[in-house]
PDB file of N, CA and C in Angstrom:
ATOM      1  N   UNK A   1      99.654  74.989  91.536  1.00  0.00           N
ATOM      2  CA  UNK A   1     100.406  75.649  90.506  1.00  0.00           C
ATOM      3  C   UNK A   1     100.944  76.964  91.067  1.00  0.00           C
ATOM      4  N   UNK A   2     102.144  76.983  90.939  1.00  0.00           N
ATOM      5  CA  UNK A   2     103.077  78.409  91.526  1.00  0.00           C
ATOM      6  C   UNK A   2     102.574  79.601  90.631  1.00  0.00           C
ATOM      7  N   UNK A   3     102.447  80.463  91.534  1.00  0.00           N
ATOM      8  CA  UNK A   3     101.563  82.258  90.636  1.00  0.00           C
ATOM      9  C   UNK A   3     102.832  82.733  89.875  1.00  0.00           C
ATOM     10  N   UNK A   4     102.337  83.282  88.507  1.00  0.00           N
ATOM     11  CA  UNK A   4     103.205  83.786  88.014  1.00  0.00           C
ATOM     12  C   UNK A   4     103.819  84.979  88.671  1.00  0.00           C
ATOM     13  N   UNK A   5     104.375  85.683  88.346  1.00  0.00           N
ATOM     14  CA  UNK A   5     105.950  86.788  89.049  1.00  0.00           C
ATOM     15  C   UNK A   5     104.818  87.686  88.256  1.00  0.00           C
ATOM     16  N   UNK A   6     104.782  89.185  88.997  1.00  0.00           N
ATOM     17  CA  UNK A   6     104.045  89.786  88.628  1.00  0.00           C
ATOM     18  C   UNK A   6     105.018  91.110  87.151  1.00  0.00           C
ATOM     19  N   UNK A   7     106.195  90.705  87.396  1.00  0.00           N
ATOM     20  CA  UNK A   7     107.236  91.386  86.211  1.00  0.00           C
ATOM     21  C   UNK A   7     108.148  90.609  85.930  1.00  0.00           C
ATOM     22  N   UNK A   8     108.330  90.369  84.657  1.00  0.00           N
ATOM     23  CA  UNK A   8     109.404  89.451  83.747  1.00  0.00           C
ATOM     24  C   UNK A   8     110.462  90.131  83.523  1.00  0.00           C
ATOM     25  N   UNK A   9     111.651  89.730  82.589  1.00  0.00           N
ATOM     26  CA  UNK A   9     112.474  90.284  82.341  1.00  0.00           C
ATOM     27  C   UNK A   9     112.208  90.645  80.870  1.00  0.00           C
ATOM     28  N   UNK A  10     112.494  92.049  80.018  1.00  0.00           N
ATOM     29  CA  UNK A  10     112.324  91.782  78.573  1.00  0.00           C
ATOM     30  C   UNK A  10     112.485  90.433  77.494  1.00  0.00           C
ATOM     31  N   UNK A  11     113.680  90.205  78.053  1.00  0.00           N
ATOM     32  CA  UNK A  11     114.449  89.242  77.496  1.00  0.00           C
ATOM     33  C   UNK A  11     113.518  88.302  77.239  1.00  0.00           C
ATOM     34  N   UNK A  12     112.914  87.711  78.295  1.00  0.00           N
ATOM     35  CA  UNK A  12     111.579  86.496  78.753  1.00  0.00           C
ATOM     36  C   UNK A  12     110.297  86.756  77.846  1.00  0.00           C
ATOM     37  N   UNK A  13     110.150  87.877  77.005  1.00  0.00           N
ATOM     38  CA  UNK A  13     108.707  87.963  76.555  1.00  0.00           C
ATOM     39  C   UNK A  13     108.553  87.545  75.465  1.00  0.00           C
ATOM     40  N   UNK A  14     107.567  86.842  75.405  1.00  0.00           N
ATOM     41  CA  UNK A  14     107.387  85.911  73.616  1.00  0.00           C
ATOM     42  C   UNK A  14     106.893  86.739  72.601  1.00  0.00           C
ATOM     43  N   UNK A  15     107.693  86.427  71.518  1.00  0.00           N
ATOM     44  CA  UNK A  15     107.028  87.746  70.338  1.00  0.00           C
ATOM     45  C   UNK A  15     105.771  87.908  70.072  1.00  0.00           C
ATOM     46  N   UNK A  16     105.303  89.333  69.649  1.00  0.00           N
ATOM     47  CA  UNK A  16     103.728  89.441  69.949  1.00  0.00           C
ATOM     48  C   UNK A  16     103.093  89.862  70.932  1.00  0.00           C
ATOM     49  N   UNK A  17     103.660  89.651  72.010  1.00  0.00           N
ATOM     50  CA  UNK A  17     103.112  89.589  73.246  1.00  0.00           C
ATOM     51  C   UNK A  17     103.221  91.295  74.067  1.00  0.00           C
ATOM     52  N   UNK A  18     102.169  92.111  74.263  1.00  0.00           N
ATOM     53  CA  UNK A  18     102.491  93.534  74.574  1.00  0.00           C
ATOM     54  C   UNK A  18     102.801  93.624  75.543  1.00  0.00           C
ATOM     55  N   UNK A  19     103.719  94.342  76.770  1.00  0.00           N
ATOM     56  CA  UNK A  19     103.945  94.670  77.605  1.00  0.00           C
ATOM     57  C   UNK A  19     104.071  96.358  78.324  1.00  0.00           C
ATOM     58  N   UNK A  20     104.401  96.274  79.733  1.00  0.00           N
ATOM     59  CA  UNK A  20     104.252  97.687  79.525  1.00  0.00           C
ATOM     60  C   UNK A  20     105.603  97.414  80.772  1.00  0.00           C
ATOM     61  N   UNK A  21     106.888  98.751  80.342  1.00  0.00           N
ATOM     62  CA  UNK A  21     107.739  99.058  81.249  1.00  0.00           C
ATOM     63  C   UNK A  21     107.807  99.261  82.678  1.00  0.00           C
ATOM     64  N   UNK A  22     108.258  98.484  83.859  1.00  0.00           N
ATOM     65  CA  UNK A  22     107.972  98.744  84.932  1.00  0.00           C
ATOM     66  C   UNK A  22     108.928  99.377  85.599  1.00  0.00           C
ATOM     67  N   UNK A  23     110.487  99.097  85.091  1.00  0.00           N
ATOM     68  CA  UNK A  23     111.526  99.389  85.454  1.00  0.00           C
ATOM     69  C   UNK A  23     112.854  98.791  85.123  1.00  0.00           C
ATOM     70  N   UNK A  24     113.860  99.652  84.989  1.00  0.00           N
ATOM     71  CA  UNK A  24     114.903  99.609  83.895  1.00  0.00           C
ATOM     72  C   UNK A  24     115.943  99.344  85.388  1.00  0.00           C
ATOM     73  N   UNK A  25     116.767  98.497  85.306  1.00  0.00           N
ATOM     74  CA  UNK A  25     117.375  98.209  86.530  1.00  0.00           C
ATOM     75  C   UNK A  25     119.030  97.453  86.355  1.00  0.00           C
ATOM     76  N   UNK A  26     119.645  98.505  85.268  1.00  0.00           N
ATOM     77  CA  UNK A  26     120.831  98.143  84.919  1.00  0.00           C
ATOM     78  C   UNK A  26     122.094  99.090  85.659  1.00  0.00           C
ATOM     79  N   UNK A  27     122.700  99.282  85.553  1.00  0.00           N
ATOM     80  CA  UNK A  27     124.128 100.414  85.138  1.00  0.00           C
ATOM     81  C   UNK A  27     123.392 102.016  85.205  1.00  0.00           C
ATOM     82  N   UNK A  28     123.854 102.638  85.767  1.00  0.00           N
ATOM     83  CA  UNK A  28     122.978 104.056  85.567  1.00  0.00           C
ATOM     84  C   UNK A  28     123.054 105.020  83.732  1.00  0.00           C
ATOM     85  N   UNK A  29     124.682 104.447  83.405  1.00  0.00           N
ATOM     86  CA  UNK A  29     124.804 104.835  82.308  1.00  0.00           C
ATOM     87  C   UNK A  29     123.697 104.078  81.009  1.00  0.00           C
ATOM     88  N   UNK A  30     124.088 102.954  80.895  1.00  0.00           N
ATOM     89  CA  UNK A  30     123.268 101.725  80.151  1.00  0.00           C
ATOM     90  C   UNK A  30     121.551 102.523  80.397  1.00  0.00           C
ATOM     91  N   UNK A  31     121.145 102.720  81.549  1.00  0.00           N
ATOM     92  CA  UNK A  31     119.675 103.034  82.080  1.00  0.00           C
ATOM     93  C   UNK A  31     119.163 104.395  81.608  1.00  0.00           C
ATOM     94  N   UNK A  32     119.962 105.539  81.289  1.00  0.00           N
ATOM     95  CA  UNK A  32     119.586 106.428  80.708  1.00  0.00           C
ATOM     96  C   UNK A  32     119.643 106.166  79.363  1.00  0.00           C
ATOM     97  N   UNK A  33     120.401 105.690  78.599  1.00  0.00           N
ATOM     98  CA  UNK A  33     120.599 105.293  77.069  1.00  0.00           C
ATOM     99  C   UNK A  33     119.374 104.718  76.946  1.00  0.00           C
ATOM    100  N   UNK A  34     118.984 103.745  77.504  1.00  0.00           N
ATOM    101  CA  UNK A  34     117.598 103.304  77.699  1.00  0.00           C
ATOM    102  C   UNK A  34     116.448 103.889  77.472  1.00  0.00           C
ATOM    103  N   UNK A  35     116.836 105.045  78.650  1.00  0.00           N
ATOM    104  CA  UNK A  35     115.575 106.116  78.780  1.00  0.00           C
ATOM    105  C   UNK A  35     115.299 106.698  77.792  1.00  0.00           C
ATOM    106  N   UNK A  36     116.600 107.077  76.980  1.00  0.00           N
ATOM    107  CA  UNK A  36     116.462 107.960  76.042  1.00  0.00           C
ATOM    108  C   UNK A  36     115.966 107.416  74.117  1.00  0.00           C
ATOM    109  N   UNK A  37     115.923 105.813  74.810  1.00  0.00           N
ATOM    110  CA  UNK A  37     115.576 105.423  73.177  1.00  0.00           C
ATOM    111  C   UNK A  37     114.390 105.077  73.223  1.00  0.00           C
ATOM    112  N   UNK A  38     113.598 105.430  74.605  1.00  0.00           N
ATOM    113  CA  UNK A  38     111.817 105.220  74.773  1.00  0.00           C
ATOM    114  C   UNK A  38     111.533 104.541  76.028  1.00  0.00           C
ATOM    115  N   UNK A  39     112.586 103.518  76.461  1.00  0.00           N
ATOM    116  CA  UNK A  39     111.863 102.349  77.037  1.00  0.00           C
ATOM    117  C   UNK A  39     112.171 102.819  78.853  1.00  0.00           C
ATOM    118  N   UNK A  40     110.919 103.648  78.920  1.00  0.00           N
ATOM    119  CA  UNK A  40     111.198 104.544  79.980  1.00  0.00           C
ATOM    120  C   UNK A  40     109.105 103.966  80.653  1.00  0.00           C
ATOM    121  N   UNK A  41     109.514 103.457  82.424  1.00  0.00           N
ATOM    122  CA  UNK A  41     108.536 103.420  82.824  1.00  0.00           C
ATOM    123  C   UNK A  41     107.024 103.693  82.410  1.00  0.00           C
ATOM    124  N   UNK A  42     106.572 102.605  82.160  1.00  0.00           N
ATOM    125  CA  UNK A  42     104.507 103.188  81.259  1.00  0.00           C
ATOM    126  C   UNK A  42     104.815 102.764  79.847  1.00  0.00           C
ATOM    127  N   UNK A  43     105.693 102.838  79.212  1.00  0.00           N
ATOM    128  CA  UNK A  43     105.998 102.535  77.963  1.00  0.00           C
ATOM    129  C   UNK A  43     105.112 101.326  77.652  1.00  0.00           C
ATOM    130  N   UNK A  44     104.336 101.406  76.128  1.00  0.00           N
ATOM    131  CA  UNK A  44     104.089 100.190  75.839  1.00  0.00           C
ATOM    132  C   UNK A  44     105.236  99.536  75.048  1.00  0.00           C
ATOM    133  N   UNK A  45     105.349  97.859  74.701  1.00  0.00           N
ATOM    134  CA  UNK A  45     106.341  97.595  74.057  1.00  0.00           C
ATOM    135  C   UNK A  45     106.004  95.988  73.723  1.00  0.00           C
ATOM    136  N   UNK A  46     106.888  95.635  72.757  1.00  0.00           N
ATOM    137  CA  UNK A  46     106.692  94.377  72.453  1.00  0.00           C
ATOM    138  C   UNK A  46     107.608  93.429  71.477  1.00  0.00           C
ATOM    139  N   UNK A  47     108.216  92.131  71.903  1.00  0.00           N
ATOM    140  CA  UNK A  47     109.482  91.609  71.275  1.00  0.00           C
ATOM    141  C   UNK A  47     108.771  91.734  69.221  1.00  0.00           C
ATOM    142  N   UNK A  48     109.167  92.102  68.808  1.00  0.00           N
ATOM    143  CA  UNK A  48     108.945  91.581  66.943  1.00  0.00           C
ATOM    144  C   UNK A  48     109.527  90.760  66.320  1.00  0.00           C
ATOM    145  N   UNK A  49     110.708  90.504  66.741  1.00  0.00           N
ATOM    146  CA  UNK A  49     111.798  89.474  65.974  1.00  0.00           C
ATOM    147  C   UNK A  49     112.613  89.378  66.903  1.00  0.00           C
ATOM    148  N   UNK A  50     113.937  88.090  66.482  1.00  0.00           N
ATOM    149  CA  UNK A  50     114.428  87.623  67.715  1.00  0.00           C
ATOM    150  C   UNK A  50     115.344  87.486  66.330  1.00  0.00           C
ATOM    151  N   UNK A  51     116.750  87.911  66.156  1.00  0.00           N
ATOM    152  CA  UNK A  51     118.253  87.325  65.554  1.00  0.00           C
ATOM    153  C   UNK A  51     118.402  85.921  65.353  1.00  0.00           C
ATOM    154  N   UNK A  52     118.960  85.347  64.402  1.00  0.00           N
ATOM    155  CA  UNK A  52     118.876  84.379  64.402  1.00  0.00           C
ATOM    156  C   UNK A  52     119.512  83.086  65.192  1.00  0.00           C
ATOM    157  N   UNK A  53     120.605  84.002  65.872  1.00  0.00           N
ATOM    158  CA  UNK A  53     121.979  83.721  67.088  1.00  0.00           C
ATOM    159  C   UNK A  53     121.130  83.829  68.181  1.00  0.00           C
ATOM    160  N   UNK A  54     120.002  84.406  68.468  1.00  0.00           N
ATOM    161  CA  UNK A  54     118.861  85.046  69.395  1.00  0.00           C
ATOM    162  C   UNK A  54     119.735  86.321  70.087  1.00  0.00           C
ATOM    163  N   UNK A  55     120.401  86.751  69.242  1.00  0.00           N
ATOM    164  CA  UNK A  55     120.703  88.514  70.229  1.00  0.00           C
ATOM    165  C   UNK A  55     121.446  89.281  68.842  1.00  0.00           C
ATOM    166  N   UNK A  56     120.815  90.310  68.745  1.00  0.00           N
ATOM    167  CA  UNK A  56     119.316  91.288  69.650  1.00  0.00           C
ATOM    168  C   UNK A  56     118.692  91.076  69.181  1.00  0.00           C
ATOM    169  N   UNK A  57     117.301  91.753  70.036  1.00  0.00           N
ATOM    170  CA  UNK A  57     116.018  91.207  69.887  1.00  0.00           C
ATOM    171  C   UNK A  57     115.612  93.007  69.233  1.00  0.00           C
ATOM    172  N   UNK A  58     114.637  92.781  68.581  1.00  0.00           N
ATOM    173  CA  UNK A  58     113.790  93.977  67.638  1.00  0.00           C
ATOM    174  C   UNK A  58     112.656  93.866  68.344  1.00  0.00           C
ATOM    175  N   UNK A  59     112.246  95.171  68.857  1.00  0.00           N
ATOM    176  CA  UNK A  59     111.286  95.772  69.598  1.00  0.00           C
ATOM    177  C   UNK A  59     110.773  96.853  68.957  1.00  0.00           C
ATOM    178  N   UNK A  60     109.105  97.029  69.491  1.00  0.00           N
ATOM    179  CA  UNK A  60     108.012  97.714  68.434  1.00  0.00           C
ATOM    180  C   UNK A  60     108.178  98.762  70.341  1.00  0.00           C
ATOM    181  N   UNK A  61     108.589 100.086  69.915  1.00  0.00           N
ATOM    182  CA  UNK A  61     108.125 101.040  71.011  1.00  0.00           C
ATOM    183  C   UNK A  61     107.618 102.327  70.778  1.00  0.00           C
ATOM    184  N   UNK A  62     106.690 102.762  71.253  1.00  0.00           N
ATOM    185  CA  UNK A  62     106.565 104.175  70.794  1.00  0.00           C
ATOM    186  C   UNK A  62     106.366 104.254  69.061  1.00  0.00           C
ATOM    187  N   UNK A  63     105.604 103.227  68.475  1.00  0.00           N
ATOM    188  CA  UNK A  63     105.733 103.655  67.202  1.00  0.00           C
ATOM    189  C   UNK A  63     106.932 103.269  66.359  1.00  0.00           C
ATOM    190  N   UNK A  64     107.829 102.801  66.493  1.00  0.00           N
ATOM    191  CA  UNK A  64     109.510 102.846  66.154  1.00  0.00           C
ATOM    192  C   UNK A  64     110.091 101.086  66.084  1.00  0.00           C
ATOM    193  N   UNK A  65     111.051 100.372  65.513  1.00  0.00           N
ATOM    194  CA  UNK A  65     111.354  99.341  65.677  1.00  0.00           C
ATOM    195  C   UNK A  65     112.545 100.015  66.383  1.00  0.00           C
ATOM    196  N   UNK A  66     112.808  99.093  67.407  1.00  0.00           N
ATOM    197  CA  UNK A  66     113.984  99.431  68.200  1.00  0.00           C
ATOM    198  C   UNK A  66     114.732  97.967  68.667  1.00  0.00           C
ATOM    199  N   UNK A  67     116.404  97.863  68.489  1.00  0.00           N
ATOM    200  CA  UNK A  67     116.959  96.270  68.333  1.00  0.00           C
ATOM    201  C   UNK A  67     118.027  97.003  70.057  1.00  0.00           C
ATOM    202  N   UNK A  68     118.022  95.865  70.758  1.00  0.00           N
ATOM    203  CA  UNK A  68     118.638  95.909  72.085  1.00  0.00           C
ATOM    204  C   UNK A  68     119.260  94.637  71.995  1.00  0.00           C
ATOM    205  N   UNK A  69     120.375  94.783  72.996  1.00  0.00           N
ATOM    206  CA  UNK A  69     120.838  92.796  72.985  1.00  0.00           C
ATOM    207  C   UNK A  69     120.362  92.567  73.988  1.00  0.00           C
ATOM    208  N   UNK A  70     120.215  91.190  74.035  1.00  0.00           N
ATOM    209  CA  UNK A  70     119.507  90.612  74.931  1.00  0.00           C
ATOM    210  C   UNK A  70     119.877  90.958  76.495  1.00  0.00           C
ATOM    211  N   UNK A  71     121.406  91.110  76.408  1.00  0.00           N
ATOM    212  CA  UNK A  71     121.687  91.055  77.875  1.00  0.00           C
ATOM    213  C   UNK A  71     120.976  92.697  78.504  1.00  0.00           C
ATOM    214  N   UNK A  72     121.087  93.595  77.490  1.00  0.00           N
ATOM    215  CA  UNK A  72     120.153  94.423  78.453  1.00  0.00           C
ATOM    216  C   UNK A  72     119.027  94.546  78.917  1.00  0.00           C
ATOM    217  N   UNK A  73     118.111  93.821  77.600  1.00  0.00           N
ATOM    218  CA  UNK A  73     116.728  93.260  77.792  1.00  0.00           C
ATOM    219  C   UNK A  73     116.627  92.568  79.322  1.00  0.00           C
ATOM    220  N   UNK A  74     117.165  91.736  79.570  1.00  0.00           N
ATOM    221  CA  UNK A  74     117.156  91.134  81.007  1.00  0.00           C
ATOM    222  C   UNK A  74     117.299  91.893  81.779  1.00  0.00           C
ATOM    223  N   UNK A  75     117.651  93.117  81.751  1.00  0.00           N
ATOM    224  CA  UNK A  75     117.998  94.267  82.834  1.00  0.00           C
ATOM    225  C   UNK A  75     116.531  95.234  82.919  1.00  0.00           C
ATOM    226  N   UNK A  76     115.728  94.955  82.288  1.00  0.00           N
ATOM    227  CA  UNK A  76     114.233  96.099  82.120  1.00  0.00           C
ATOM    228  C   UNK A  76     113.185  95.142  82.257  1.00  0.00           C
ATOM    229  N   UNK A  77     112.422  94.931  82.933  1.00  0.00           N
ATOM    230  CA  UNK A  77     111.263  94.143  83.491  1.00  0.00           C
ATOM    231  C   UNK A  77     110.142  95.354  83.011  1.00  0.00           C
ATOM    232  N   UNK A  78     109.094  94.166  83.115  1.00  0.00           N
ATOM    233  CA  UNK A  78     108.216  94.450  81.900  1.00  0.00           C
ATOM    234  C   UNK A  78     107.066  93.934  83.193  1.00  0.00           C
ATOM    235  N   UNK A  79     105.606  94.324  82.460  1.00  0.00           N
ATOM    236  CA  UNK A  79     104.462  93.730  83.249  1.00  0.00           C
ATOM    237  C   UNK A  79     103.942  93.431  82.130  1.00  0.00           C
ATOM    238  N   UNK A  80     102.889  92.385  81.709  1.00  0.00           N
ATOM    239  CA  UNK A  80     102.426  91.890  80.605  1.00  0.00           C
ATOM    240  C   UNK A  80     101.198  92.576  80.405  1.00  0.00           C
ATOM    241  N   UNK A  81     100.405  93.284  79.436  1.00  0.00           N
ATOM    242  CA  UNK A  81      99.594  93.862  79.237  1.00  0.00           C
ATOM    243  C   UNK A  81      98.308  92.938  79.531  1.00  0.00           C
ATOM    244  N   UNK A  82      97.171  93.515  80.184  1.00  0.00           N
ATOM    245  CA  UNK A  82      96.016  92.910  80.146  1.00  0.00           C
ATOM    246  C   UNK A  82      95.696  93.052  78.980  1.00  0.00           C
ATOM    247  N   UNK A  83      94.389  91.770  78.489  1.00  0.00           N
ATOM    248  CA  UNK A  83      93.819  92.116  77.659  1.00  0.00           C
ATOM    249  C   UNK A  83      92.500  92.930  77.657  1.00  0.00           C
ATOM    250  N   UNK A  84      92.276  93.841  76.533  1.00  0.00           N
ATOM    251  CA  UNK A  84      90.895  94.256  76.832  1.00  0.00           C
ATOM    252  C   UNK A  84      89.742  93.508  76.664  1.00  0.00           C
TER     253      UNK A  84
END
C-alpha cells in the first residue's frame, strides 16, 4: 500500500476533519489575502460545508466561519491533525 503524502491540498480535506496550515503556495497577491483572513502557517482549520455546486467551501478558522473557492483551497496544503 503506497504511504500517504505527508500534506494535502485544502481542497482534498473531508468535512470534519482538522488540519493544520503548512503552506499557502499561490500568487503572492491571492497569498497575503490569505494571510490576512487567518489561514497563515500553524493555523488550525477545518472544511464545515461544501456549496452545493461544491465551490466554495466554508471553513471553521481561528474561531470564525470562513468560505474560499475551491480553486484557492488547492493552492494551501494542509497536514492532517493527529489525534490525541
Amino acid at each position: 500500500m503506497p504511504a500517504k503524502p505527508e500534506t494535502e491540498p485544502l481542497a482534498d480535506l473531508p468535512i470534519g476533519v482538522r488540519a493544520v496550515v503548512d503552506r499557502v503556495s499561490c500568487a503572492r497577491s491571492v497569498a497575503v489575502r490569505l494571510y490576512e483572513m487567518g489561514l497563515v502557517p500553524g493555523t488550525s482549520v477545518s472544511v464545515t460545508r461544501i456549496a452545493p455546486l461544491g465551490d466554495p467551501l466554508e471553513l471553521e478558522v481561528r474561531g470564525y466561519s470562513l468560505s474560499i473557492r475551491r480553486l484557492e483551497a488547492r493552492e494551501v496544503l494542509v497536514k492532517r491533525a493527529s489525534d490525541p
